[in-house]
N, C-alpha and C. Protein backbone atom coordinates (compact mmCIF):
# COMPACT_ATOMS: atom_id res chain seq x y z
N UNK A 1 -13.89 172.28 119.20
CA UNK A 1 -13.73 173.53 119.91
C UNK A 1 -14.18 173.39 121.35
N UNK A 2 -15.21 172.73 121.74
CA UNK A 2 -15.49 172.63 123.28
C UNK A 2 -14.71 171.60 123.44
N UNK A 3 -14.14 170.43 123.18
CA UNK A 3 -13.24 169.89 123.46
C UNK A 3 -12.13 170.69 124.32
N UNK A 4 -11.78 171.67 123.47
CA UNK A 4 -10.30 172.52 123.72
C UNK A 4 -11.06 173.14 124.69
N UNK A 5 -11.88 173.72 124.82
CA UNK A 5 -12.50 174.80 126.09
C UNK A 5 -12.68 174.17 127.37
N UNK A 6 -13.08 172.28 126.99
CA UNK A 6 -13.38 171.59 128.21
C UNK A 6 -12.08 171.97 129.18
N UNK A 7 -10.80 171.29 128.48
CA UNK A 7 -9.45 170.81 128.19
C UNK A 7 -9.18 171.70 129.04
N UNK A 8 -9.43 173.26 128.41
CA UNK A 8 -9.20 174.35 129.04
C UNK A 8 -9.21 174.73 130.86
N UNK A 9 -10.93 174.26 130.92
CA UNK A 9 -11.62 174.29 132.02
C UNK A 9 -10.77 173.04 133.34
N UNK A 10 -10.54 172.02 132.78
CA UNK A 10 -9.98 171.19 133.73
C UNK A 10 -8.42 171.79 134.28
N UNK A 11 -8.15 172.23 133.51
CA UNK A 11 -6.65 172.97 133.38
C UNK A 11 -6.66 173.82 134.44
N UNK A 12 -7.89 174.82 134.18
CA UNK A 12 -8.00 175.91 135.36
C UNK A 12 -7.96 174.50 136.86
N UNK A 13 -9.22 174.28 136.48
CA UNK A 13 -9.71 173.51 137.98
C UNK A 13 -8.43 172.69 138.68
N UNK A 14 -7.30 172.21 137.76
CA UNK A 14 -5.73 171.48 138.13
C UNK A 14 -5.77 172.77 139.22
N UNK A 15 -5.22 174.06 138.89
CA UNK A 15 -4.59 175.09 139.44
C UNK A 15 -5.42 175.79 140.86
N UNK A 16 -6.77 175.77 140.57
CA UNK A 16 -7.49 175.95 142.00
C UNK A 16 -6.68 174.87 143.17
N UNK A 17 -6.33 173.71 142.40
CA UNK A 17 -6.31 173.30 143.55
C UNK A 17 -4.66 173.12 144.39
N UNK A 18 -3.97 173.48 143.63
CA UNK A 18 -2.49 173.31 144.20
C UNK A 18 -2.71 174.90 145.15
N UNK A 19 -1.67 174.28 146.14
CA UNK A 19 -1.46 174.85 147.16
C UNK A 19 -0.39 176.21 147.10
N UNK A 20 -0.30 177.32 147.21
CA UNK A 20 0.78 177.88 146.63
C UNK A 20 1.20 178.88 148.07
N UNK A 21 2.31 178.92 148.12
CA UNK A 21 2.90 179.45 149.57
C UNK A 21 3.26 180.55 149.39
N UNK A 22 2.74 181.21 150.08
CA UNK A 22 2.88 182.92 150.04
C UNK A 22 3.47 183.59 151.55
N UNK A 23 4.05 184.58 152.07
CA UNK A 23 4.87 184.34 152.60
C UNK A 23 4.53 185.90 153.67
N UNK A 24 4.71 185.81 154.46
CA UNK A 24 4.07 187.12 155.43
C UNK A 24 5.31 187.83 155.72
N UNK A 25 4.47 189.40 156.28
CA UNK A 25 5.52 190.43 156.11
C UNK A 25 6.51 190.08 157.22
N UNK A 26 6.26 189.35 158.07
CA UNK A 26 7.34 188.87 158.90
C UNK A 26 8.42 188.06 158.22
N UNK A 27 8.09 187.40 157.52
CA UNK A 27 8.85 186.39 156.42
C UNK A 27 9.65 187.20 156.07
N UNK A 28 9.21 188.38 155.17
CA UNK A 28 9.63 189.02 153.69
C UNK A 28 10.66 189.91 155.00
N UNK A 29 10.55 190.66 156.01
CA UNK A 29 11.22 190.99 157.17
C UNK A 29 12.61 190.61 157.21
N UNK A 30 12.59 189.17 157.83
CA UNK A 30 13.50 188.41 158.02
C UNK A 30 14.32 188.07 156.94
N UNK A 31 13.65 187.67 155.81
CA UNK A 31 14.25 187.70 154.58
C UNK A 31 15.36 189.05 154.14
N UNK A 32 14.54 189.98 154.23
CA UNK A 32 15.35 191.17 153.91
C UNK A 32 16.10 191.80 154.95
N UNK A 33 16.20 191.54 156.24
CA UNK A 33 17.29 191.59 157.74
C UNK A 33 18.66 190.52 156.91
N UNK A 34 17.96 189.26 156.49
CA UNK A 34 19.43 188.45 156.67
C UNK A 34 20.37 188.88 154.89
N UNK A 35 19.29 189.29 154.35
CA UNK A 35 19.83 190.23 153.01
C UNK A 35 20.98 190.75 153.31
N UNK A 36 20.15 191.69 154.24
CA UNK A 36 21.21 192.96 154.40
C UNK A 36 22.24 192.55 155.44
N UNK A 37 22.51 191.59 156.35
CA UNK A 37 23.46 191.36 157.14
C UNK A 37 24.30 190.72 156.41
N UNK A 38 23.53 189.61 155.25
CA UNK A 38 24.49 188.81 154.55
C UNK A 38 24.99 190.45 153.25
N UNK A 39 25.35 191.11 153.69
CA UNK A 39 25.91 191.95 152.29
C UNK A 39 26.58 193.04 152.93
N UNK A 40 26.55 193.18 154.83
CA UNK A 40 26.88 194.16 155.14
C UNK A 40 28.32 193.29 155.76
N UNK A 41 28.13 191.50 156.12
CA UNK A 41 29.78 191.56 156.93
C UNK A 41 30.42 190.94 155.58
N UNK A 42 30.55 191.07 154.53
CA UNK A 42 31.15 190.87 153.83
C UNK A 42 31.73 192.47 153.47
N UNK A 43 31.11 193.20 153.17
CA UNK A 43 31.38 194.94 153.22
C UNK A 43 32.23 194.88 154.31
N UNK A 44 32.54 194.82 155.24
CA UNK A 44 33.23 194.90 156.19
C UNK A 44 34.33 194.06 156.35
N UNK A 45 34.72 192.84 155.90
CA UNK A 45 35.82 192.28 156.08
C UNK A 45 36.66 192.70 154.92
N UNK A 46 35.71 193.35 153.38
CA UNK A 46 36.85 193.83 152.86
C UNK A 46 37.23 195.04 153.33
N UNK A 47 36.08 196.31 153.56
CA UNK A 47 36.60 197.47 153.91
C UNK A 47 37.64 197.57 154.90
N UNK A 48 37.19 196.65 156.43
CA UNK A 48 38.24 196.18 157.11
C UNK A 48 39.61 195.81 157.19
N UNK A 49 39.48 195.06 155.89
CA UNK A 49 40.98 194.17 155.82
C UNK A 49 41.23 193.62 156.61
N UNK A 50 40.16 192.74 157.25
CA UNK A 50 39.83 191.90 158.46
C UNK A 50 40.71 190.46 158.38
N UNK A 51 40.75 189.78 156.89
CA UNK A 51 41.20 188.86 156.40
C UNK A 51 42.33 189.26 155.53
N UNK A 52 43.69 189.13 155.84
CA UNK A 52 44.85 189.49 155.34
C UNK A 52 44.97 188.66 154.36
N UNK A 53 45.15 187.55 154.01
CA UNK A 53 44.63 185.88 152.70
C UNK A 53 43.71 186.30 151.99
N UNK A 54 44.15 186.89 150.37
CA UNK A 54 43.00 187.23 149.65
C UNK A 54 42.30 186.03 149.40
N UNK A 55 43.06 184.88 149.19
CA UNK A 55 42.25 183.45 148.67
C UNK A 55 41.29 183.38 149.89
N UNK A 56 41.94 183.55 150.86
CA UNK A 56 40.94 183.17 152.22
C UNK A 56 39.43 183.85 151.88
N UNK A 57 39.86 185.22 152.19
CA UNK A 57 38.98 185.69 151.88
C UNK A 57 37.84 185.94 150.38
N UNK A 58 38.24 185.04 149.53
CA UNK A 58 37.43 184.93 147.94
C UNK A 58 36.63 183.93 148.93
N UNK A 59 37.02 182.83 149.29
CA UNK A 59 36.32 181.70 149.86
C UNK A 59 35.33 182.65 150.44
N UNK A 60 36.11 182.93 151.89
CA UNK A 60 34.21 183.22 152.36
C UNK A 60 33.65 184.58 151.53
N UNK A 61 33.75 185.20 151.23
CA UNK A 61 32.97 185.94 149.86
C UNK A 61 32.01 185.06 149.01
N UNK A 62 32.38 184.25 148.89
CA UNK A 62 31.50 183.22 147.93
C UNK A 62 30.73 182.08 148.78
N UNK A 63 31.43 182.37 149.66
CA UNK A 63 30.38 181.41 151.03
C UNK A 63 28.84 182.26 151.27
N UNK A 64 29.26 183.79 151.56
CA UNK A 64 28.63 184.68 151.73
C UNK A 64 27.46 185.10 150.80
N UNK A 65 27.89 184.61 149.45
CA UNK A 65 27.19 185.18 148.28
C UNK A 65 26.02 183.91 147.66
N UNK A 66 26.75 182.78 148.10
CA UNK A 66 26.10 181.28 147.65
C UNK A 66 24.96 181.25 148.91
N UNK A 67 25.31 181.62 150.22
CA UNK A 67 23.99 182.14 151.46
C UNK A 67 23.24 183.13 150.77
N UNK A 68 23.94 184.21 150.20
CA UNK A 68 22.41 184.95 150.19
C UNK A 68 21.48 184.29 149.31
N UNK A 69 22.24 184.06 148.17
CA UNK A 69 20.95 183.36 147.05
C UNK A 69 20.28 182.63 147.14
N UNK A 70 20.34 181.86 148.54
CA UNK A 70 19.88 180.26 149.50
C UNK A 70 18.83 181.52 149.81
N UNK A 71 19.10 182.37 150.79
CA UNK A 71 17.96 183.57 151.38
C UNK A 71 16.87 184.03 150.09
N UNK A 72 17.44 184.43 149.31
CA UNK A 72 16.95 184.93 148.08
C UNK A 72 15.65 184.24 147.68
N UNK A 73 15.85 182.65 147.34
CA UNK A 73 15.69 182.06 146.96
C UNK A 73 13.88 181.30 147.82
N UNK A 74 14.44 181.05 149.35
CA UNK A 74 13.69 180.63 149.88
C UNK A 74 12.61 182.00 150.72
N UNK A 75 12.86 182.88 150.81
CA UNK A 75 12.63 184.48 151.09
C UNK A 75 11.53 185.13 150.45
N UNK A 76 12.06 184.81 149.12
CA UNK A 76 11.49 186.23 147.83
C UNK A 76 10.84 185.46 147.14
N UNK A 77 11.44 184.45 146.65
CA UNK A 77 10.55 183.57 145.23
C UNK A 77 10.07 182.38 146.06
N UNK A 78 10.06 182.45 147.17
CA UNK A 78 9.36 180.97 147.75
C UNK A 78 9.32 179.38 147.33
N UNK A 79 10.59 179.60 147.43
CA UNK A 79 10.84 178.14 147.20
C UNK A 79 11.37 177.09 148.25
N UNK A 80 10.58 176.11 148.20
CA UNK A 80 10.85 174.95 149.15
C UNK A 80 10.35 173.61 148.70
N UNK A 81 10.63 172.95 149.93
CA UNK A 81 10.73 171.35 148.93
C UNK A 81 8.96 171.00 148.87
N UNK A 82 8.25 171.67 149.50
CA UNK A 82 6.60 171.08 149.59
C UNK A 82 5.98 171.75 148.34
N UNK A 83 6.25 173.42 147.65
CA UNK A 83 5.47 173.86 146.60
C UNK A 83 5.81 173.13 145.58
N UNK A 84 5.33 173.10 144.17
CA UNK A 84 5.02 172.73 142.93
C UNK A 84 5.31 170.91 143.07
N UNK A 85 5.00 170.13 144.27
CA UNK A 85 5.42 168.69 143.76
C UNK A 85 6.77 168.57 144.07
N UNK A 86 7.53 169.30 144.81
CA UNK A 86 8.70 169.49 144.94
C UNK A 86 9.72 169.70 143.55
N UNK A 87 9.24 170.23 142.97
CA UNK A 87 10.06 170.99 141.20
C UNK A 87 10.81 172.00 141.97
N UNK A 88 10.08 172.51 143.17
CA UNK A 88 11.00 173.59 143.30
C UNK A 88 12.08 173.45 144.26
N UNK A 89 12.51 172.33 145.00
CA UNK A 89 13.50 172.19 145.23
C UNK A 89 14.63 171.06 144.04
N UNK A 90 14.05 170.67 142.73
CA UNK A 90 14.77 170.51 142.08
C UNK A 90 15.80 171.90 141.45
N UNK A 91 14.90 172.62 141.22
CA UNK A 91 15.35 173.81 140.96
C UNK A 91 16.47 174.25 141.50
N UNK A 92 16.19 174.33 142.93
CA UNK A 92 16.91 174.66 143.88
C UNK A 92 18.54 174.12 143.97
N UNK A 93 18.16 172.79 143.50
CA UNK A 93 19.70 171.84 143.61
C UNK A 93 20.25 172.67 141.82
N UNK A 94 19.56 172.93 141.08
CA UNK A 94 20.22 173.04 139.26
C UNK A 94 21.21 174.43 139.57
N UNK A 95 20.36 175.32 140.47
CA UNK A 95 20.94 176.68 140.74
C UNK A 95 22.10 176.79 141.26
N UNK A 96 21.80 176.17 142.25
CA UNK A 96 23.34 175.87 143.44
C UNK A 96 24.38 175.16 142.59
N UNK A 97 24.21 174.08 141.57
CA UNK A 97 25.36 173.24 140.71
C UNK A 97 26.22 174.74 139.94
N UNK A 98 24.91 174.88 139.25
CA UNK A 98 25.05 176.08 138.07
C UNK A 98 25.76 177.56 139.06
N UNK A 99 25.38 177.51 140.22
CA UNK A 99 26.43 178.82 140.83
C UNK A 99 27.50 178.21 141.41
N UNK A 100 28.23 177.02 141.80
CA UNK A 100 28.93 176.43 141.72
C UNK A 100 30.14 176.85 140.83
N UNK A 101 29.44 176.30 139.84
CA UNK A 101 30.03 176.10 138.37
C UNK A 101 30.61 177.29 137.79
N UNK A 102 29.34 178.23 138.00
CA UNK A 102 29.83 179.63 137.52
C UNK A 102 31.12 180.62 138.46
N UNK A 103 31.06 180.50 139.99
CA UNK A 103 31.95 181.11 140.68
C UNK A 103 33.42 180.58 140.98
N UNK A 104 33.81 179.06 140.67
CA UNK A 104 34.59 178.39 140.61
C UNK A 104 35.46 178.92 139.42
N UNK A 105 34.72 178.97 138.14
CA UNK A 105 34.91 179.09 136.56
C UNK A 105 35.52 180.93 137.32
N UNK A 106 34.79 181.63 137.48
CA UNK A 106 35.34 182.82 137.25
C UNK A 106 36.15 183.08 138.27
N UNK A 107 36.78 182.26 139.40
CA UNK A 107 37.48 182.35 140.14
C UNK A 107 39.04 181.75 139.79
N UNK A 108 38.84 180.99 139.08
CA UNK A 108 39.95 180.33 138.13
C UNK A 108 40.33 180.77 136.87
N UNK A 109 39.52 181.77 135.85
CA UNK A 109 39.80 182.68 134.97
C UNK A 109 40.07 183.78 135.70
N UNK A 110 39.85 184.33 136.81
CA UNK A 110 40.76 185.65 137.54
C UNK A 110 41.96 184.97 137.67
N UNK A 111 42.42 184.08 138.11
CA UNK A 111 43.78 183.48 139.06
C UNK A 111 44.59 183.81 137.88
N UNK A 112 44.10 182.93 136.99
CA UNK A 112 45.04 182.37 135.95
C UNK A 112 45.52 183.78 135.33
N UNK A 113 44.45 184.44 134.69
CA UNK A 113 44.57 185.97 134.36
C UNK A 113 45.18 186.74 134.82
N UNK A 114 45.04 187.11 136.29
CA UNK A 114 46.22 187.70 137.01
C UNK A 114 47.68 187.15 137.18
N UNK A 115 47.68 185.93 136.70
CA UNK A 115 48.74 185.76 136.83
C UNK A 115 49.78 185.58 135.42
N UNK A 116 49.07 185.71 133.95
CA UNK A 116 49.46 185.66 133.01
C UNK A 116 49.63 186.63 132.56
N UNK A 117 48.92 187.78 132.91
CA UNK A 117 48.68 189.17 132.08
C UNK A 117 48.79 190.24 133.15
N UNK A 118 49.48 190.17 134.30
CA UNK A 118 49.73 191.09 134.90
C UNK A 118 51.01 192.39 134.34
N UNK A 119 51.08 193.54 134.56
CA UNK A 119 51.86 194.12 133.96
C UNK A 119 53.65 193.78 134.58
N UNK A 120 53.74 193.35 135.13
CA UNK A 120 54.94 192.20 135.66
C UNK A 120 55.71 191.59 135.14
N UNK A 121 54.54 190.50 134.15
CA UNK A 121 54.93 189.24 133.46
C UNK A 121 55.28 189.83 132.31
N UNK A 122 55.08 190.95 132.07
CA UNK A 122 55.90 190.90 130.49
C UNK A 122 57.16 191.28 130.80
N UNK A 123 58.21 191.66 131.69
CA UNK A 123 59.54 191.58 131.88
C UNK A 123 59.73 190.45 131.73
N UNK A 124 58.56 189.57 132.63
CA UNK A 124 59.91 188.00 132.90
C UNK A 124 59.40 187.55 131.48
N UNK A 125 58.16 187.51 130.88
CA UNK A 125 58.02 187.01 129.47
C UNK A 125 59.18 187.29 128.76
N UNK A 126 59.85 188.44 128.38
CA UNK A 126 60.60 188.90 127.50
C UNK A 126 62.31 188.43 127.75
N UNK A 127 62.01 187.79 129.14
CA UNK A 127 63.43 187.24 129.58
C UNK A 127 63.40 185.74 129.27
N UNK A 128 62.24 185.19 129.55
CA UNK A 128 61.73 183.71 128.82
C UNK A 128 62.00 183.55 127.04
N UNK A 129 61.53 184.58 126.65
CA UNK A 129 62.01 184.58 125.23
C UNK A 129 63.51 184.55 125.16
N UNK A 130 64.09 185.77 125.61
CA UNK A 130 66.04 185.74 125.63
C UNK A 130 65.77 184.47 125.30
N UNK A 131 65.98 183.99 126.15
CA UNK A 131 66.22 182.75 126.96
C UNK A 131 66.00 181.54 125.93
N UNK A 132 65.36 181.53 124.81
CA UNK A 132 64.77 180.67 124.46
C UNK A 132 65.78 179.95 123.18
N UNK A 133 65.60 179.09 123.21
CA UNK A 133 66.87 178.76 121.89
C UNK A 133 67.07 179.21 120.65
């Protein structure tokens, strides 16, 4: 049992000593300025119809959205490559793959979707059938 309590005690004393980055209201400021700019010209090029190319415009939408979470990220939850041993810019790279992955994926299940199941395609579907031997 003092074994485990020693165990315990060194455990704490690990954590006194790492360095942990905390972030001032100027930080948290700036952080939440480029928030809101990154969420207001995207609001605006659609409300706008600034960008006539919906594809064009998915791109930078997701340019826009993959920045904020970079802001988010380094801003709010304080992450950079010097805290935890640098874990937290491993992190950093798993997130960005994984939002990658995820906005690509649902950008290619819209395409495809809109273009299979639009209320459209069931004329020409039903003419594909005629049609069929």
């Amino acid at each position: 049992m003092s074994a485990h309590a020693e165990s315990h005690d060194h455990h704490d004393d690990h954590h006194d000593d790492e360095v942990v980055s905390h972030s001032t209201l100027g930080g948290y400021m700036l952080g939440f300025f480029l928030a809101v700019v990154l969420t207001a010209i995207p609001f605006w090029l659609v409300m706008g119809k600034v960008v006539p190319d919906t594809r064009t415009l998915s791109v930078i939408l997701l340019a826009f959205a993959a920045i904020q979470i970079v802001v988010h990220m380094i801003y709010f939850l304080h992450m950079d490559t010097k805290s935890q041993g640098g874990w937290n810019m491993l992190a950093l790279i798993f997130t960005l793959v994984l939002v990658v992955i995820t906005l690509s994926g649902s950008i290619w299940v819209m395409f495809h979707m809109n273009a299979n199941m639009m209320p459209g395609m069931s004329h020409d579907m039903s003419q594909q059938v005629k049609n069929l031997p």
